[in-house]
Protein backbone atom coordinates (compact mmCIF):
# COMPACT_ATOMS: atom_id res chain seq x y z
CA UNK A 1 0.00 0.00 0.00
CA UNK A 2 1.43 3.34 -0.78
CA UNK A 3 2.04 5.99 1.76
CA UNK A 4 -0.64 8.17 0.14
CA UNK A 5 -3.15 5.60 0.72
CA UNK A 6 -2.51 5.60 4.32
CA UNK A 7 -2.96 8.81 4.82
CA UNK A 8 -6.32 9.26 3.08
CA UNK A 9 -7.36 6.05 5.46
CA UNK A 10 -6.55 7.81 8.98
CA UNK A 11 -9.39 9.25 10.09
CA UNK A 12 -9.27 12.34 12.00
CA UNK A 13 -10.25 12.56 16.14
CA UNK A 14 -12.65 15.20 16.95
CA UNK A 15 -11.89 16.90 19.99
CA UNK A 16 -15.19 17.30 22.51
CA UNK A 17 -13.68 20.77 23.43
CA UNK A 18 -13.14 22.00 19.83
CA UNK A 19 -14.46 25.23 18.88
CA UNK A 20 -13.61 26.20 15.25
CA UNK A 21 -14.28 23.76 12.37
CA UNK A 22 -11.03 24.18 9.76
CA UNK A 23 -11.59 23.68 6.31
CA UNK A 24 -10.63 20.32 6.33
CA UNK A 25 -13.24 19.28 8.71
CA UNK A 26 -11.10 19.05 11.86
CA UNK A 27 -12.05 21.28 15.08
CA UNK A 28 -9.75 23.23 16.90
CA UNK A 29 -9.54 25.49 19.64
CA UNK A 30 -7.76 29.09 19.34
CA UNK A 31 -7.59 29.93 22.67
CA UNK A 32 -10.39 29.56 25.44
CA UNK A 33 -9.70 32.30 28.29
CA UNK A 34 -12.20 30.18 30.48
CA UNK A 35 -9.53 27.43 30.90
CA UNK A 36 -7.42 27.87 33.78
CA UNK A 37 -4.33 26.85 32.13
CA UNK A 38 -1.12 28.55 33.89
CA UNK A 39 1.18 29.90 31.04
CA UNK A 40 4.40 32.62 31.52
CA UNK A 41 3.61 35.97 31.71
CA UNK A 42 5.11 38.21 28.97
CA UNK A 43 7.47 40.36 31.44
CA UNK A 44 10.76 40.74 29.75
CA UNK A 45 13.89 40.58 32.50
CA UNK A 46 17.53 41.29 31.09
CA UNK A 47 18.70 42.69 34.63
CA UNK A 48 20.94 40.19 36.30
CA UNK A 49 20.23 40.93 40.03
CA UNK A 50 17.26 42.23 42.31
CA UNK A 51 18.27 44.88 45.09
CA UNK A 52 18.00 42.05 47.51
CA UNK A 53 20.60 40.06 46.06
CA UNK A 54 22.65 42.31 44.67
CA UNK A 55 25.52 42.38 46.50
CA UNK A 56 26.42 38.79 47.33
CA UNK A 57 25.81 37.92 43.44
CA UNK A 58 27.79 40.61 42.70
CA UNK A 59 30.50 39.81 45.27
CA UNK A 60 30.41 36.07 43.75
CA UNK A 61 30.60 37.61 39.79
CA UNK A 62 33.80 39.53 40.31
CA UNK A 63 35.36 37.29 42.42
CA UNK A 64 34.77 34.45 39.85
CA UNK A 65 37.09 36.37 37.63
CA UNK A 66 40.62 34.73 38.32
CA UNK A 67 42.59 37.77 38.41
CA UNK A 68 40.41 39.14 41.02
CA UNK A 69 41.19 35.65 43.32
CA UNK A 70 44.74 36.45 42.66
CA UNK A 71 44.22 39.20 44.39
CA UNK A 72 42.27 38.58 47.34
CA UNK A 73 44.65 35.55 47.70
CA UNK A 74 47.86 37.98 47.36
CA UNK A 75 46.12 40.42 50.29
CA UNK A 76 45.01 37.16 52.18
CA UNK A 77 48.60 35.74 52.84
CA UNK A 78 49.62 39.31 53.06
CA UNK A 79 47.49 39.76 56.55
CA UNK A 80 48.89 36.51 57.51
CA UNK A 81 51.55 37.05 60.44
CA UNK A 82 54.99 36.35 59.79
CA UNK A 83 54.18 35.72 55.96
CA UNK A 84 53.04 39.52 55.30
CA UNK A 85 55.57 42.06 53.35
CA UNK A 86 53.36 45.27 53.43
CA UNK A 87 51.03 46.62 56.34
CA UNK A 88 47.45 45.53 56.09
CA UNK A 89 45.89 48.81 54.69
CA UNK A 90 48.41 48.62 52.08
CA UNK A 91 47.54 44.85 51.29
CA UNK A 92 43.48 45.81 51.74
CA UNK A 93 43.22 49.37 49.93
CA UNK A 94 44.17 48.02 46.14
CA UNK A 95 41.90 44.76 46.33
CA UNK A 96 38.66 46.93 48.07
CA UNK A 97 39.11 49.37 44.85
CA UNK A 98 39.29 46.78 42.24
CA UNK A 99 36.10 44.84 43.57
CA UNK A 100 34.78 47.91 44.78
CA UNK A 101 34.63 49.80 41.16
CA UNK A 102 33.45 46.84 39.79
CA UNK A 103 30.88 46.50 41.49
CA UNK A 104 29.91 49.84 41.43
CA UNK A 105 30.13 49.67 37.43
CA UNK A 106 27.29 46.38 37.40
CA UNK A 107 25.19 47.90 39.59
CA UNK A 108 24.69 51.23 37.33
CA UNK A 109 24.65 48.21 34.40
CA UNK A 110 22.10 46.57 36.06
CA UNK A 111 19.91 49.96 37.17
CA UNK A 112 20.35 50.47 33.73
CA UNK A 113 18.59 47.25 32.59
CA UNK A 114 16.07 47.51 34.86
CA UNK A 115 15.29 51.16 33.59
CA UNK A 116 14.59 49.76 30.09
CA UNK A 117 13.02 46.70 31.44
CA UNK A 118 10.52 48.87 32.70
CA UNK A 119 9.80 51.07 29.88
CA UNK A 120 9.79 47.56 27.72
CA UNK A 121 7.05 46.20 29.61
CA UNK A 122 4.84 49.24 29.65
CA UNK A 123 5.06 50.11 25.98
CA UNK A 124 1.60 50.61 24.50
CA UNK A 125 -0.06 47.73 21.87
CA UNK A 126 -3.27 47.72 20.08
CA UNK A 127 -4.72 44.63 20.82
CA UNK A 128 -8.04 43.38 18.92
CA UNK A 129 -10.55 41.55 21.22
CA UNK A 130 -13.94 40.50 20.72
CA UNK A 131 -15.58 43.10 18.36
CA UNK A 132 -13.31 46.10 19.54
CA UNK A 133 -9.45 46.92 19.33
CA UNK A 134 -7.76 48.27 22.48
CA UNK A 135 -4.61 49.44 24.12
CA UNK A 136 -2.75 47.29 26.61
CA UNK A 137 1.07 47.33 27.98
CA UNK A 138 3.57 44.91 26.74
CA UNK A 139 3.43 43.13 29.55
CA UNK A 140 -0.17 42.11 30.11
CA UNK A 141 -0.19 40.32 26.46
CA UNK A 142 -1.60 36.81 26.49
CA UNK A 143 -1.74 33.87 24.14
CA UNK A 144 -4.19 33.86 21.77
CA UNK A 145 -4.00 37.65 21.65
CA UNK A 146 -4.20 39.51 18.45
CA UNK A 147 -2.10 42.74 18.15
CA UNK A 148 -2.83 45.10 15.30
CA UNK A 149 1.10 46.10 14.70
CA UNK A 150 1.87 49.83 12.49
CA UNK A 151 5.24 50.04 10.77
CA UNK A 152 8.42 50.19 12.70
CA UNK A 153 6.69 49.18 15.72
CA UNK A 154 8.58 47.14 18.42
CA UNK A 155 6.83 44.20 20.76
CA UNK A 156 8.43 41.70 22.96
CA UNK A 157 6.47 38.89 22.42
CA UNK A 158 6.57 35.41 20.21
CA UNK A 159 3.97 36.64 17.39
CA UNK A 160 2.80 34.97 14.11
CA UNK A 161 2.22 37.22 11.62
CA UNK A 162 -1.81 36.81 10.10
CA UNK A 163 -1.75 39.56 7.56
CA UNK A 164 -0.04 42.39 6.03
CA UNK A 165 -1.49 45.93 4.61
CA UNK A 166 1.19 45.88 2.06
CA UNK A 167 -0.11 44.86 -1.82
CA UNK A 168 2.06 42.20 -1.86
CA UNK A 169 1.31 40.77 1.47
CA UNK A 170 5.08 41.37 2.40
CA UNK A 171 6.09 42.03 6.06
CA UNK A 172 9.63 42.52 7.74
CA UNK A 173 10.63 42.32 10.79
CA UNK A 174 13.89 42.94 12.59
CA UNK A 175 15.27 40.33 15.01
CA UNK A 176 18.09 42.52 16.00
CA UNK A 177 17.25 42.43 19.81
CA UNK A 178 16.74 38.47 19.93
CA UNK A 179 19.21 37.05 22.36
């Protein structure tokens, strides 16, 4: 038998939940807001750290680097007794910048991030639900959802593109920020 004859001999299941009847005679269900089915929210997070944690994951970043251990090996044997060649302050002062500027520098990184996060997740998106279109933040966008994009705008979600206004049905889209 070929393998087009199988195909045309498997018969289709018809889900009981189905909504929407395709064109080849197969239900399916878009998206049922009703169901209480737990998916991600669409908040976008690039910042590393949260103020809470900060400091110990930044302590644990910079001392990760090797030449940073060097260091706080070099001023550890240094305040040993008998072992130590300088004073203490003189073994404590050049290690406490190094780490200390560091960490200075990620956390106005990381501000940084969270700044943008923030204006990320609030931009404005027409949405079109039901029978009407309306505006929501970034954030707030759900499966199923269908946004109503002009050119050159920018959204942080996964989207499939439905339709274009252009004659040729032609859309572009710019990837640029995907990590």
């Amino acid at each position: 038998m070929s393998q087009s004859n199988t195909k045309e001999s498997q018969t289709v299941k018809q889900d009981s939940n189905s909504s929407a009847t395709s064109p080849f005679g197969r239900k399916f269900q878009i998206f049922d807001r009703e169901n209480e089915t737990q998916f991600t929210d669409n908040t976008v997070h690039t910042a590393k750290c949260i103020w809470w944690n900060f400091l110990p994951v930044a302590i644990f970043e910079k001392l990760r680097r090797v030449s940073n251990f060097n260091f706080l090996f070099q001023m550890i044997m240094n305040l040993l007794p008998g072992v130590g060649v300088f004073s203490p302050v003189t073994a404590i002062i050049p290690v406490g910048l190094v780490i200390g500027i560091g960490i200075q520098k990620d956390g106005i990184k990381d501000l940084r991030r969270h700044k943008a996060d923030r204006i990320m997740n609030r931009k404005a998106v027409c949405m079109f639900r039901g029978k009407e279109f309306e505006q929501i933040e970034t954030y707030k966008i759900q499966i199923g959802d269908v946004l109503v994009l002009k050119g050159n705008e920018e959204i942080c979600a996964d989207a499939i593109i439905i339709a274009s206004t252009d004659p040729d049905g032609i859309a572009y889209m710019n990837t640029t920020n995907l990590d």
